[in-house]
C-alpha atoms as a PDB file:
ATOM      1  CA  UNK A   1      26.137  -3.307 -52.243  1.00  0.00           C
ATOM      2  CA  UNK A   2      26.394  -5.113 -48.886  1.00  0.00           C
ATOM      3  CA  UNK A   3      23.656  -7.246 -49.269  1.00  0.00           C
ATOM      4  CA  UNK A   4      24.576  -8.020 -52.939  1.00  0.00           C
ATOM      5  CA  UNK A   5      28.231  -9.633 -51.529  1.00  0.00           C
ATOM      6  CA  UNK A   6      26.568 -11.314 -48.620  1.00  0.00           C
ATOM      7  CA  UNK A   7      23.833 -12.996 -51.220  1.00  0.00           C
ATOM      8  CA  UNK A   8      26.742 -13.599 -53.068  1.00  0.00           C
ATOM      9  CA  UNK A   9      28.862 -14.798 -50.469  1.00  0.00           C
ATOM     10  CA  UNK A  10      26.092 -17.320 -49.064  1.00  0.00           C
ATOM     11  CA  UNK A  11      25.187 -18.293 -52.573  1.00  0.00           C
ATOM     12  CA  UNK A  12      29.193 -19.457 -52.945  1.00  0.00           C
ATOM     13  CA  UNK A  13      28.993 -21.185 -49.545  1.00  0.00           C
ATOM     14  CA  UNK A  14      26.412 -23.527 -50.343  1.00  0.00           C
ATOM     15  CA  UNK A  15      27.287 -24.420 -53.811  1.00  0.00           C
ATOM     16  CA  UNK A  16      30.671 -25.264 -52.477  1.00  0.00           C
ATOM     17  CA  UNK A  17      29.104 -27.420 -49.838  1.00  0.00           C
ATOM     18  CA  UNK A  18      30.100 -31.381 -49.963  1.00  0.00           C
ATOM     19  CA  UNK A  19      26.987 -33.784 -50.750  1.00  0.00           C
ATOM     20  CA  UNK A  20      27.182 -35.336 -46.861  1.00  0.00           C
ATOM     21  CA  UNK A  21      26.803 -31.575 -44.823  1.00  0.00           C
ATOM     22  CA  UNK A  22      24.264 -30.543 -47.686  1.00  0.00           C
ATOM     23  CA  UNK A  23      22.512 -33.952 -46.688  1.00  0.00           C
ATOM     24  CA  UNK A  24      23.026 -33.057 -43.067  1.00  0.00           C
ATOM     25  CA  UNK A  25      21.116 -29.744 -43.230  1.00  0.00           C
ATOM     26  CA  UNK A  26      18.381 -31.581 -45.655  1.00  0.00           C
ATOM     27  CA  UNK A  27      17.690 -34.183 -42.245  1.00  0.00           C
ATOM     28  CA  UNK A  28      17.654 -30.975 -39.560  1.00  0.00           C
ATOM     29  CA  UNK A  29      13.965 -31.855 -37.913  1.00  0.00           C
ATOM     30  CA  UNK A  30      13.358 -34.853 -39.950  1.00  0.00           C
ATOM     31  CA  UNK A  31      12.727 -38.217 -37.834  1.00  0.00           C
ATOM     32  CA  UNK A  32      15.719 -40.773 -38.030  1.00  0.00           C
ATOM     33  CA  UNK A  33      16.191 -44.367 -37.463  1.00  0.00           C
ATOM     34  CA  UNK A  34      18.782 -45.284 -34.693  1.00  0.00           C
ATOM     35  CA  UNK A  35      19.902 -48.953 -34.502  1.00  0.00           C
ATOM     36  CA  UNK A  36      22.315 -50.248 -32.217  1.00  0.00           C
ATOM     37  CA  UNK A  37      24.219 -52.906 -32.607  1.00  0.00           C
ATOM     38  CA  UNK A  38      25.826 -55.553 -30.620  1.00  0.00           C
ATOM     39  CA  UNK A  39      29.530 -56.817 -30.507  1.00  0.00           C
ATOM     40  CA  UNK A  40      28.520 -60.002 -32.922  1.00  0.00           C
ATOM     41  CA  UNK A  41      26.609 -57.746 -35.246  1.00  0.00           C
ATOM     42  CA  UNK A  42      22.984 -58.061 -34.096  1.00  0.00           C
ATOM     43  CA  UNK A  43      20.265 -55.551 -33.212  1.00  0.00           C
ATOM     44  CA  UNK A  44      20.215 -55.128 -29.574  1.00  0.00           C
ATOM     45  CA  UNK A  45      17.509 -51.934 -29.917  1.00  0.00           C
ATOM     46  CA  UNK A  46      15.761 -49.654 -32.331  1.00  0.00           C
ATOM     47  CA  UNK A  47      14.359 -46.268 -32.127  1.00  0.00           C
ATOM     48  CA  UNK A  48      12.802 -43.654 -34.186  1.00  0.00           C
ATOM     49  CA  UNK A  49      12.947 -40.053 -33.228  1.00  0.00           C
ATOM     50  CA  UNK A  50      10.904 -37.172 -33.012  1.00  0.00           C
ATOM     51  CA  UNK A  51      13.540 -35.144 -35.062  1.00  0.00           C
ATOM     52  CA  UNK A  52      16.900 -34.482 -35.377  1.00  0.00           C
ATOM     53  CA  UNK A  53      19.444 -36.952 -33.543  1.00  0.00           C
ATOM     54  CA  UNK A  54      22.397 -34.901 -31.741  1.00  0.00           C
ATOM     55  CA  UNK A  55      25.720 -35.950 -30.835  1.00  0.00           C
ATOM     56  CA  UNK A  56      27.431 -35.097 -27.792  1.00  0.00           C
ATOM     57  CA  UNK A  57      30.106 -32.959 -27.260  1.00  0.00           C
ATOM     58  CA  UNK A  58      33.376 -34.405 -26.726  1.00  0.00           C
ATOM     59  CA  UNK A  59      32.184 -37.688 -26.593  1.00  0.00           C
ATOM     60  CA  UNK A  60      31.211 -40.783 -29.243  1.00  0.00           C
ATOM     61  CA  UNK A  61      27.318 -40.024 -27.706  1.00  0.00           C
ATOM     62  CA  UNK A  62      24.029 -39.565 -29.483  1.00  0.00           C
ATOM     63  CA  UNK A  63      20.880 -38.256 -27.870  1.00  0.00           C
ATOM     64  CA  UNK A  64      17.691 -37.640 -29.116  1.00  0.00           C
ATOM     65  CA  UNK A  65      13.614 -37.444 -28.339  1.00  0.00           C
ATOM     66  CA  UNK A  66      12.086 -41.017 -28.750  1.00  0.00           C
ATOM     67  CA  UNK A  67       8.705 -41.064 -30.667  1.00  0.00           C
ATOM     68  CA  UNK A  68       7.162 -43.710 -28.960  1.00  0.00           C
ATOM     69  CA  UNK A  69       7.834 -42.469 -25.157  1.00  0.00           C
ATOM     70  CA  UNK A  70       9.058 -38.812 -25.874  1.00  0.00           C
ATOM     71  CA  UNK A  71      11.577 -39.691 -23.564  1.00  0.00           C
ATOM     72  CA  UNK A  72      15.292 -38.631 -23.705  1.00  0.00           C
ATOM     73  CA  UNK A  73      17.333 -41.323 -25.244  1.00  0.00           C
ATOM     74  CA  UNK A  74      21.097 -40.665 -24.865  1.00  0.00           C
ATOM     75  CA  UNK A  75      23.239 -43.754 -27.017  1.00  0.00           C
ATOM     76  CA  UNK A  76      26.796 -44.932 -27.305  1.00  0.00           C
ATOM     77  CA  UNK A  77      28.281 -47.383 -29.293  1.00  0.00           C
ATOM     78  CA  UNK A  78      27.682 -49.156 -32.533  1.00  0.00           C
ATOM     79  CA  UNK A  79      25.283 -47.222 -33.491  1.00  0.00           C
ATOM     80  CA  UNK A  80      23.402 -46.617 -37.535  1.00  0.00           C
ATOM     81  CA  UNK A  81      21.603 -43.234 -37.897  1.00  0.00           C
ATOM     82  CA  UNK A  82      19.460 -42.926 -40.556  1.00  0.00           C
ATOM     83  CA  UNK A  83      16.826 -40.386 -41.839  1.00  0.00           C
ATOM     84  CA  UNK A  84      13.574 -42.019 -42.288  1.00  0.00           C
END
């Protein structure tokens, strides 16, 4: 019975998810595109990662693994994250 109302449960919780956080589990591990942008609108830098891009806590910071260099990248600013 227990594992029938957690099935349940989680079955409810997805189905009730909004289109954007069921798109944000869909991307976990999937390379992205991160663009920044300058103040007059133009592409100061572009990166792909090697996975998932993370944001930092209590902050307006992104950081992720850069495919080229496998370096840490850690971003602020006008900034476009999309999944490849």
């Amino acid at each position: 019975m227990k594992k029938t109302l957690l099935a349940l449960f989680a079955i409810v919780s997805l189905a009730s998810c909004k289109d954007a956080t069921t798109a944000q589990f869909k991307s976990l591990g999937k390379p992205h595109i991160i663009t920044m942008y300058g103040c007059d609108g133009r592409i100061i830098r572009q990166w792909e990662s090697t996975g998932s891009v993370s944001n930092e806590a209590h902050s307006d910071g992104w950081y992720f693994e850069d495919a080229a260099t496998h370096k840490l990248v850690e971003v602020t600013g006008p900034i476009v994250i999309e999944v490849k």
